[in-house]
PDB file of N, CA and C in Angstrom:
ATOM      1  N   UNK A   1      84.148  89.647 108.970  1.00  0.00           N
ATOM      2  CA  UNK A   1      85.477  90.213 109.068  1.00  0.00           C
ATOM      3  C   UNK A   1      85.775  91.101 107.862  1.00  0.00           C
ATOM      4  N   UNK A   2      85.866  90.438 107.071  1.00  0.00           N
ATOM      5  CA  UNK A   2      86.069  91.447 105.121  1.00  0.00           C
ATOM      6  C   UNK A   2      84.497  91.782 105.269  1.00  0.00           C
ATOM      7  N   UNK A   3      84.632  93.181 104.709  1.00  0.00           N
ATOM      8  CA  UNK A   3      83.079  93.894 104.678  1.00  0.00           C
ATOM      9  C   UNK A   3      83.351  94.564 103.202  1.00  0.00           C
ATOM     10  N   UNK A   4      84.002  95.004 103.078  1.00  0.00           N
ATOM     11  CA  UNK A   4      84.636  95.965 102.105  1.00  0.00           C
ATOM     12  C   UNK A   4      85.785  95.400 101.010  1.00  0.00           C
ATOM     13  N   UNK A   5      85.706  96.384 100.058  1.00  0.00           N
ATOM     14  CA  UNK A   5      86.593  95.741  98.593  1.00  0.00           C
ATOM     15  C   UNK A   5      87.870  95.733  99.273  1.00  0.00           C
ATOM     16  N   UNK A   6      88.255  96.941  99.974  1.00  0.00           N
ATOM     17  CA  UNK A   6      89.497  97.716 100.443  1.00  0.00           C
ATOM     18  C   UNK A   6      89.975  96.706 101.523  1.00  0.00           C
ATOM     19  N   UNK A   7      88.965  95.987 102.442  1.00  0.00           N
ATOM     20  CA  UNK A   7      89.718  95.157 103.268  1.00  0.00           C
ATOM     21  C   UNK A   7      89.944  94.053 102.794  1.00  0.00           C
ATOM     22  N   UNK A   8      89.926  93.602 101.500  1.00  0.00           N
ATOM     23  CA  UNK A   8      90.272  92.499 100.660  1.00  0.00           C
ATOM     24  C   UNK A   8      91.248  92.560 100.142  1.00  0.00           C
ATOM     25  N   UNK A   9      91.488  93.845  99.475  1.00  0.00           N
ATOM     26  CA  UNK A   9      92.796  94.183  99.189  1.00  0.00           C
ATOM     27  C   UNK A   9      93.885  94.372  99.958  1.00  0.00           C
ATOM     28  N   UNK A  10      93.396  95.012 101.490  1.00  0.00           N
ATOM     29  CA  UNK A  10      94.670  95.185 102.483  1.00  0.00           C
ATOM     30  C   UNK A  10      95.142  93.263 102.886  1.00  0.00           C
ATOM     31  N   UNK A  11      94.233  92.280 102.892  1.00  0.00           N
ATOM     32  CA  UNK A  11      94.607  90.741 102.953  1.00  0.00           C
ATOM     33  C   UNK A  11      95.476  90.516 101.701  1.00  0.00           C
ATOM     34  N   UNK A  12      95.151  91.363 100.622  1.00  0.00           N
ATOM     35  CA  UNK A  12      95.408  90.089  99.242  1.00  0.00           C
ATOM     36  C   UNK A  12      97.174  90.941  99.473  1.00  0.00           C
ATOM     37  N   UNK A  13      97.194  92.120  99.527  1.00  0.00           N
ATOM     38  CA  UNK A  13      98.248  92.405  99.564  1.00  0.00           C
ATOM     39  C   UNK A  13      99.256  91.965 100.559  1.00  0.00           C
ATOM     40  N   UNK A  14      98.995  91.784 102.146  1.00  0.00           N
ATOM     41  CA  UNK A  14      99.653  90.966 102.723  1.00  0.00           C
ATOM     42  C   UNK A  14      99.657  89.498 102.413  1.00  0.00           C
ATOM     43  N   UNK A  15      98.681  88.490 101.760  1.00  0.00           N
ATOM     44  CA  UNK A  15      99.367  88.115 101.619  1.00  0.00           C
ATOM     45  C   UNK A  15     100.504  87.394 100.527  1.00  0.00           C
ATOM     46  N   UNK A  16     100.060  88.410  99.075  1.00  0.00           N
ATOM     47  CA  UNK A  16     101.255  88.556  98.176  1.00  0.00           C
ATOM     48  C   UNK A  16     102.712  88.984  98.747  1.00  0.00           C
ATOM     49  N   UNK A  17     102.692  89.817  99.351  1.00  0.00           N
ATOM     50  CA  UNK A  17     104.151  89.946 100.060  1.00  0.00           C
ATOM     51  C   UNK A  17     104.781  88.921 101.021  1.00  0.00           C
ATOM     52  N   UNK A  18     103.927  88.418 101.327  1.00  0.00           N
ATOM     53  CA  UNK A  18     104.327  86.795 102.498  1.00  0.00           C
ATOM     54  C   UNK A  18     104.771  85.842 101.720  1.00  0.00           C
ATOM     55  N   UNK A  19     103.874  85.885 100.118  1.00  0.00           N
ATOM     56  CA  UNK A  19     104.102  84.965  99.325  1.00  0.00           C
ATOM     57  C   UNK A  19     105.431  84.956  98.814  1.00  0.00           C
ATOM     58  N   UNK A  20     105.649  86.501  98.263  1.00  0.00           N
ATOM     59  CA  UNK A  20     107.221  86.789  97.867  1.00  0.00           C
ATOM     60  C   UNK A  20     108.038  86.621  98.773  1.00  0.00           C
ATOM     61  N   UNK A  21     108.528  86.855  99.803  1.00  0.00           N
ATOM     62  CA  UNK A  21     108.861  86.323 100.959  1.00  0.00           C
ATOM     63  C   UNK A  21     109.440  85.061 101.276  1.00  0.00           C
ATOM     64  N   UNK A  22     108.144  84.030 101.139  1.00  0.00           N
ATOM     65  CA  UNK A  22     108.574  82.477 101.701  1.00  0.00           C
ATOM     66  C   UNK A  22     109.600  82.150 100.251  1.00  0.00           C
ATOM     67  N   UNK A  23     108.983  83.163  99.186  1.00  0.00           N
ATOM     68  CA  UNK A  23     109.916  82.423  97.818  1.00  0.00           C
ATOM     69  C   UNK A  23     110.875  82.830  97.425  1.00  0.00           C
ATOM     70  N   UNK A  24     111.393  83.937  98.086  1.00  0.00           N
ATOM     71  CA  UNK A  24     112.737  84.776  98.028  1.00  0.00           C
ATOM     72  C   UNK A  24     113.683  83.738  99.114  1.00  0.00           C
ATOM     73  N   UNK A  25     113.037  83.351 100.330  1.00  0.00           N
ATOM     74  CA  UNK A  25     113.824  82.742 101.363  1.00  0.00           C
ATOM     75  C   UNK A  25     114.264  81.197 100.360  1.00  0.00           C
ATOM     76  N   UNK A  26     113.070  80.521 100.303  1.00  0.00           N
ATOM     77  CA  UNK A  26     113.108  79.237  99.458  1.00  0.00           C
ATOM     78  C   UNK A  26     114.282  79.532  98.439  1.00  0.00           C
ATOM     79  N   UNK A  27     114.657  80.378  97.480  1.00  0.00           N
ATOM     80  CA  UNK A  27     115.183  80.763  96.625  1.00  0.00           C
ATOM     81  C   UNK A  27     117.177  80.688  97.025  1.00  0.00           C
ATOM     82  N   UNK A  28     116.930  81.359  98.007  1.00  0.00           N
ATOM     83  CA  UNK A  28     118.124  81.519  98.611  1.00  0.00           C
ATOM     84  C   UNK A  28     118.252  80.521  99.406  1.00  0.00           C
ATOM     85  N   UNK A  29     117.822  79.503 100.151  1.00  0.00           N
ATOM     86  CA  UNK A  29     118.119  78.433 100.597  1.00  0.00           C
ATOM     87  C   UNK A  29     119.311  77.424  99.679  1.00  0.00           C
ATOM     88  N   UNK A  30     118.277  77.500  98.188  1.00  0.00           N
ATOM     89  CA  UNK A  30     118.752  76.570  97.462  1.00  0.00           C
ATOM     90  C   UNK A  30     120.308  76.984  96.729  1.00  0.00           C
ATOM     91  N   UNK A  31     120.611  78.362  96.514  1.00  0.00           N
ATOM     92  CA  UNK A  31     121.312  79.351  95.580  1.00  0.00           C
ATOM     93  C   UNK A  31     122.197  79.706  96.483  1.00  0.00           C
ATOM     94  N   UNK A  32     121.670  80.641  97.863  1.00  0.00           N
ATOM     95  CA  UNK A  32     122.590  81.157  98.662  1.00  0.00           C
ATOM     96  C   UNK A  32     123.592  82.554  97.875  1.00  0.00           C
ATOM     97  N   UNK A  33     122.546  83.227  97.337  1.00  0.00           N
ATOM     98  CA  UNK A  33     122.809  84.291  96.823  1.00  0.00           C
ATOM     99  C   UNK A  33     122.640  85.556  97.099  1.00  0.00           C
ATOM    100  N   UNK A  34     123.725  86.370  97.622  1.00  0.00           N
ATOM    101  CA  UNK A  34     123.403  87.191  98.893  1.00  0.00           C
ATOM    102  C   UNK A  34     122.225  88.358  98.514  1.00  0.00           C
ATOM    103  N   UNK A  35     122.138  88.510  97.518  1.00  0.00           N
ATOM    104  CA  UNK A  35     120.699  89.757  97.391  1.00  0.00           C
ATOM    105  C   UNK A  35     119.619  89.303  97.234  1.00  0.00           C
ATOM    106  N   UNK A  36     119.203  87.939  96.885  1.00  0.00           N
ATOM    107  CA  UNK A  36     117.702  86.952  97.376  1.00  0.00           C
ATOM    108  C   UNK A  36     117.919  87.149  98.777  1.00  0.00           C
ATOM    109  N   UNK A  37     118.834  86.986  99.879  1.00  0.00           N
ATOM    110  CA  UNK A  37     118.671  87.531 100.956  1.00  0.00           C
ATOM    111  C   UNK A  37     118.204  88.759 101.557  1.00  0.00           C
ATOM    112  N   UNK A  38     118.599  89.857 100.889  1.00  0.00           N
ATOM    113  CA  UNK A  38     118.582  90.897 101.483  1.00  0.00           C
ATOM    114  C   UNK A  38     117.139  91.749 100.526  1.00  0.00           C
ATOM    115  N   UNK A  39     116.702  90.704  99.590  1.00  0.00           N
ATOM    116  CA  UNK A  39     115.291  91.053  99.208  1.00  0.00           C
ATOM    117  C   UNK A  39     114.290  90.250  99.789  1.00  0.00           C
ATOM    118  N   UNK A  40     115.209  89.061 100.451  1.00  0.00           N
ATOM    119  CA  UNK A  40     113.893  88.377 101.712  1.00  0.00           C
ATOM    120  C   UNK A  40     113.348  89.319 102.890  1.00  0.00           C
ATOM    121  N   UNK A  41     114.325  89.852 103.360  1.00  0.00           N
ATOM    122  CA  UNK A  41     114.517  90.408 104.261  1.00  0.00           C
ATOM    123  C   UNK A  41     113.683  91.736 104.281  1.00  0.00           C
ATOM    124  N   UNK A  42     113.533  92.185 103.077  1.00  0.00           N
ATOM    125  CA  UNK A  42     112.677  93.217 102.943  1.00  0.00           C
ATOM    126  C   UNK A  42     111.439  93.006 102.874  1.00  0.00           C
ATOM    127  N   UNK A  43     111.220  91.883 102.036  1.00  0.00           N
ATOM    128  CA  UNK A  43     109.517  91.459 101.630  1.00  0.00           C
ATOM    129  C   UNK A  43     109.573  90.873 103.235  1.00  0.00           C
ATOM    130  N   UNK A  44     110.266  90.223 104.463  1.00  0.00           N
ATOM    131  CA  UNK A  44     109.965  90.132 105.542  1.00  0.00           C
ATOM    132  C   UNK A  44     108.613  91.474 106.127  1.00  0.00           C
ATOM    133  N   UNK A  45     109.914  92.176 106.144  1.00  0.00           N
ATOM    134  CA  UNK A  45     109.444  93.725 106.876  1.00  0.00           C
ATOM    135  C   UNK A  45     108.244  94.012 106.237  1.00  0.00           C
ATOM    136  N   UNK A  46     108.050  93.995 104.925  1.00  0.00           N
ATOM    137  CA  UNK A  46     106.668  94.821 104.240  1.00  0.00           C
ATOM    138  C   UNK A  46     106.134  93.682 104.865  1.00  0.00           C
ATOM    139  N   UNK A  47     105.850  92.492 104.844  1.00  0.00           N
ATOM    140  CA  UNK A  47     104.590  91.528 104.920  1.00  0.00           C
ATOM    141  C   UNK A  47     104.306  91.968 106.532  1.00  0.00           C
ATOM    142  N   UNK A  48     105.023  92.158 107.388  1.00  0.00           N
ATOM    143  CA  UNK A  48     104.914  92.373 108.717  1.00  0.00           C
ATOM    144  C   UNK A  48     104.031  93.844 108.472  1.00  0.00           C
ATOM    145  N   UNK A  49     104.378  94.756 107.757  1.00  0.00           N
ATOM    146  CA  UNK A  49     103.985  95.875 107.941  1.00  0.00           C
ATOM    147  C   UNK A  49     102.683  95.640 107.392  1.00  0.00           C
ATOM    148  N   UNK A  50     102.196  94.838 106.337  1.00  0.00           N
ATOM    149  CA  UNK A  50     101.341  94.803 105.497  1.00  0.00           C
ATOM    150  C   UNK A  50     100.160  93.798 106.727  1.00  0.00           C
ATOM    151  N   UNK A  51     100.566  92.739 107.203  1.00  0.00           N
ATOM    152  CA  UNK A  51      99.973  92.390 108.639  1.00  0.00           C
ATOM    153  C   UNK A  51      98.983  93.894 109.682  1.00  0.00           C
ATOM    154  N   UNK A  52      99.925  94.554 109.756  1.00  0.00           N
ATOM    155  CA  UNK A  52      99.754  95.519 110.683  1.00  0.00           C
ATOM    156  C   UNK A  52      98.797  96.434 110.032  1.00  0.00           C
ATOM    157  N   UNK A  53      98.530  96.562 109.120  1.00  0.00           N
ATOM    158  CA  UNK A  53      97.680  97.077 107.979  1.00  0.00           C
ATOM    159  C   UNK A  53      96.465  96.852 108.294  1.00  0.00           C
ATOM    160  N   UNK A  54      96.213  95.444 108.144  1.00  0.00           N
ATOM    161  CA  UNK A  54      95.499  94.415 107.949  1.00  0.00           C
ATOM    162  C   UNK A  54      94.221  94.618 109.537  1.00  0.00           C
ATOM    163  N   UNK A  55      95.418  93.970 110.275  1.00  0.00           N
ATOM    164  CA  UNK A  55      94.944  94.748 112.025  1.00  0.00           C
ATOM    165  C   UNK A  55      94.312  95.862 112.064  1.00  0.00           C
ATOM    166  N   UNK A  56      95.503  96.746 111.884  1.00  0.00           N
ATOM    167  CA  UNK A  56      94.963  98.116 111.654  1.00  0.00           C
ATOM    168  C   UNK A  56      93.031  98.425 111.333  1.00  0.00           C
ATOM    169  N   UNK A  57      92.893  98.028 110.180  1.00  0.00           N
ATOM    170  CA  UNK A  57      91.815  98.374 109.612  1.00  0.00           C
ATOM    171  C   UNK A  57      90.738  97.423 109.740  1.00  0.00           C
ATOM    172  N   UNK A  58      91.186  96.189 110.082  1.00  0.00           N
ATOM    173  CA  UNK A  58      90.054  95.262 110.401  1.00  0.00           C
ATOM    174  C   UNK A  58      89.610  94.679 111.749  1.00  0.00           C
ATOM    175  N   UNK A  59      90.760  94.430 112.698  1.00  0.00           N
ATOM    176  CA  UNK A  59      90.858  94.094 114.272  1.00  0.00           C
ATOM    177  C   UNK A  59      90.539  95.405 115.524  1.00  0.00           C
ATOM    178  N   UNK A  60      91.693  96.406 115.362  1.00  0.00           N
ATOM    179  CA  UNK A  60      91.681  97.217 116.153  1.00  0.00           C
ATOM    180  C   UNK A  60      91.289  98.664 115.289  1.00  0.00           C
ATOM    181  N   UNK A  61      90.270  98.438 115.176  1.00  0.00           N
ATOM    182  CA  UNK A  61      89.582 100.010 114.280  1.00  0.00           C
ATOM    183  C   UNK A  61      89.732 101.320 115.149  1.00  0.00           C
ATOM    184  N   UNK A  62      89.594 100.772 116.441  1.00  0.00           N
ATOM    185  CA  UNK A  62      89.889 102.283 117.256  1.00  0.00           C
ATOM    186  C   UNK A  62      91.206 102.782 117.605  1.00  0.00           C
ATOM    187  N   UNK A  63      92.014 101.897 117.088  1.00  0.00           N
ATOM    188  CA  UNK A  63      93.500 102.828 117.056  1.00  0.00           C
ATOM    189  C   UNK A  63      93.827 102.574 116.135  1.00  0.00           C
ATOM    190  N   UNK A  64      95.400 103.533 116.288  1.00  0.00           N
ATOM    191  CA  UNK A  64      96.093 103.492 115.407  1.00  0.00           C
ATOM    192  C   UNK A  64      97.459 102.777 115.045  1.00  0.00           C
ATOM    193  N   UNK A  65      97.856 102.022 114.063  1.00  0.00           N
ATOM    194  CA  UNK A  65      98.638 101.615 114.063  1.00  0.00           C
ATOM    195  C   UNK A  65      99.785 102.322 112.766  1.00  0.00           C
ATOM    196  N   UNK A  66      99.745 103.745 112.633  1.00  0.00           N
ATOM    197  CA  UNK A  66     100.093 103.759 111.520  1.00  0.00           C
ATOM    198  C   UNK A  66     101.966 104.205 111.774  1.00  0.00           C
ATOM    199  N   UNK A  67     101.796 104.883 113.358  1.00  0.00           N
ATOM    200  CA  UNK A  67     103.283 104.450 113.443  1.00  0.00           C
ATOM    201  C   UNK A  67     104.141 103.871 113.209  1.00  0.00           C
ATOM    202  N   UNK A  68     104.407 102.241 113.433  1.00  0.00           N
ATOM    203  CA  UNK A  68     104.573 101.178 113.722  1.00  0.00           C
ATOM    204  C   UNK A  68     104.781 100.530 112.033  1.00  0.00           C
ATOM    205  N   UNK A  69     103.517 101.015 111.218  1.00  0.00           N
ATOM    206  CA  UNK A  69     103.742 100.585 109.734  1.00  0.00           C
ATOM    207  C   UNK A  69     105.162 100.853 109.136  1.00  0.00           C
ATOM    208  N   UNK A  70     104.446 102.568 109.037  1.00  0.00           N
ATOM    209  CA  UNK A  70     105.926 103.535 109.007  1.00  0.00           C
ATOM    210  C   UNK A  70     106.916 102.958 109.127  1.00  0.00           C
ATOM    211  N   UNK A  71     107.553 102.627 110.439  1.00  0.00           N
ATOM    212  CA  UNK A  71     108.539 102.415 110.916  1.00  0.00           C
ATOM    213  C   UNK A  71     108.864 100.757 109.987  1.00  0.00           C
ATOM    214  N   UNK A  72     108.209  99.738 109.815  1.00  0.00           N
ATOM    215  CA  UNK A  72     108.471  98.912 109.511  1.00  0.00           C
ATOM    216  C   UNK A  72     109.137  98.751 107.389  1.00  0.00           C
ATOM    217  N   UNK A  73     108.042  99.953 106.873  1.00  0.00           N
ATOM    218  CA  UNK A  73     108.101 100.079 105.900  1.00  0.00           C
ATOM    219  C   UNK A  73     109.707 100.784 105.452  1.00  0.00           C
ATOM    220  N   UNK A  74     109.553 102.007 106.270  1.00  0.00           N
ATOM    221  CA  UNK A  74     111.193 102.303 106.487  1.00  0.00           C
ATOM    222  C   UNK A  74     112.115 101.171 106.579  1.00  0.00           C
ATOM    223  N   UNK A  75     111.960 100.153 107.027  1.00  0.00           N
ATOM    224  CA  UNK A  75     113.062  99.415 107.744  1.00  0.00           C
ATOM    225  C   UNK A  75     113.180  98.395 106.355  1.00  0.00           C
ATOM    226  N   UNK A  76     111.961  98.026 105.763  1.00  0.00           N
ATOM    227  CA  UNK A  76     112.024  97.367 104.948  1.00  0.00           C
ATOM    228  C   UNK A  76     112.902  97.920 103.386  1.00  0.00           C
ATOM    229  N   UNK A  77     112.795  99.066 103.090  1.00  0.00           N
ATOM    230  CA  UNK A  77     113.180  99.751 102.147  1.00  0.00           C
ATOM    231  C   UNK A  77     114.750 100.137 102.210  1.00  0.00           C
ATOM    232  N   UNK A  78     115.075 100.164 103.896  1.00  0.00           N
ATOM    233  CA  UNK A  78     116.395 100.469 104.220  1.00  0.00           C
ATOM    234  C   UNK A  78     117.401  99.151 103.828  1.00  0.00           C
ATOM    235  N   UNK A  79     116.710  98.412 104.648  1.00  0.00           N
ATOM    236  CA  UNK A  79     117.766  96.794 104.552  1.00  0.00           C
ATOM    237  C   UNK A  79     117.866  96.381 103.047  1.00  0.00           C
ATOM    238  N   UNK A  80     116.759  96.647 102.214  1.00  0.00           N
ATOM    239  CA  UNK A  80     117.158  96.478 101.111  1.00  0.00           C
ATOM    240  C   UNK A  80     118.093  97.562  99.728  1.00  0.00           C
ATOM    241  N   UNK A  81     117.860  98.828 100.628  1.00  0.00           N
ATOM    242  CA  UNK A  81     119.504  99.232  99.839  1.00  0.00           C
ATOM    243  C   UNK A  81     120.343  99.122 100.588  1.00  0.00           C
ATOM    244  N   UNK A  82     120.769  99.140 101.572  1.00  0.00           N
ATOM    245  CA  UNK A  82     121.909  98.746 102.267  1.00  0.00           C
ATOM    246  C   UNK A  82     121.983  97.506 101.208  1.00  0.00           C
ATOM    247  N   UNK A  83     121.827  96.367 101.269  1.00  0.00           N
ATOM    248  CA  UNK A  83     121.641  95.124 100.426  1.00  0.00           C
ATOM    249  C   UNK A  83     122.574  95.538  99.225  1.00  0.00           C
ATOM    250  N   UNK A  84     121.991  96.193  98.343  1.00  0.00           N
ATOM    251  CA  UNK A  84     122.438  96.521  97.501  1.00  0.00           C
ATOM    252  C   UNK A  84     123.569  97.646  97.177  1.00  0.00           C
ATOM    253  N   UNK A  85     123.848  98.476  98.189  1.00  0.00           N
ATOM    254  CA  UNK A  85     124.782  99.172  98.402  1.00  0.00           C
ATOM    255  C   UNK A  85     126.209  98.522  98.820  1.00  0.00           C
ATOM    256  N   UNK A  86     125.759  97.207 100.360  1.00  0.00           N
ATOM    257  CA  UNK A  86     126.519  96.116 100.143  1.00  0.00           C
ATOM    258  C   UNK A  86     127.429  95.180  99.000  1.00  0.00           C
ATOM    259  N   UNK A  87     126.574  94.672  98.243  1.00  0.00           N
ATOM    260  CA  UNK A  87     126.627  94.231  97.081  1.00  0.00           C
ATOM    261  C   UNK A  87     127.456  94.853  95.954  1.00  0.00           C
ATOM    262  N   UNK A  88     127.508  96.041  95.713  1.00  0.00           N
ATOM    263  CA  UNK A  88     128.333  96.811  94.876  1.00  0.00           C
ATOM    264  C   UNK A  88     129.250  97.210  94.936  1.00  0.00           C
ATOM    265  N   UNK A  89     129.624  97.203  96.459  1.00  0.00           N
ATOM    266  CA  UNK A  89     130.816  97.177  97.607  1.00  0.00           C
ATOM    267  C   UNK A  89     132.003  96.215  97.677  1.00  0.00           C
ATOM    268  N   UNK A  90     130.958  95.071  97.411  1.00  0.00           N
ATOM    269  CA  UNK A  90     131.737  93.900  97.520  1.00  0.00           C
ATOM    270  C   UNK A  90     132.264  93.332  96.268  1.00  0.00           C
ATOM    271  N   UNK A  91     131.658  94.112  94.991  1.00  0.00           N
ATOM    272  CA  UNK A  91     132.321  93.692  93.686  1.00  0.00           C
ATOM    273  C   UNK A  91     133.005  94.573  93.467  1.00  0.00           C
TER     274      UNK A  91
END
């Protein structure tokens, strides 16, 4: 499955972002502090996108998935200034 340095890195990086993720959620469970939320929410989206990566280059080699990244990476970057645009709003 891993052949290459690069497809080690597209894993290690998903799953450092999964990692940040479960510990941003964990974080805010305990705190309930609305921008550990809305930075869960982002490391959500990248780890999903970072998944799709992963696919991408190691599962389905004959297509493409780079649409779909895009779109997720966008989404991830969005919710988290909104987040923070929120946040500054509200003080």
């Amino acid at each position: 499955m891993i052949t290459t340095v690069s497809d080690l890195v597209y894993l290690l990086c998903f799953l450092a972002s999964a990692l940040c993720a479960g510990l941003l959620i964990r974080q805010y469970a305990s705190s309930r502090t609305p921008i550990l939320l809305w930075s869960a929410a982002c490391f959500v989206f990248l780890a999903f996108s970072n998944l799709l990566v992963v696919v991408d280059q190691l599962v389905l080699t004959e297509a493409s998935l780079r649409p779909p990244r895009l779109v997720l990476t966008l989404l991830a970057v969005s919710v988290l200034l909104f987040g923070f645009i929120w946040e500054v709003e509200r003080d």
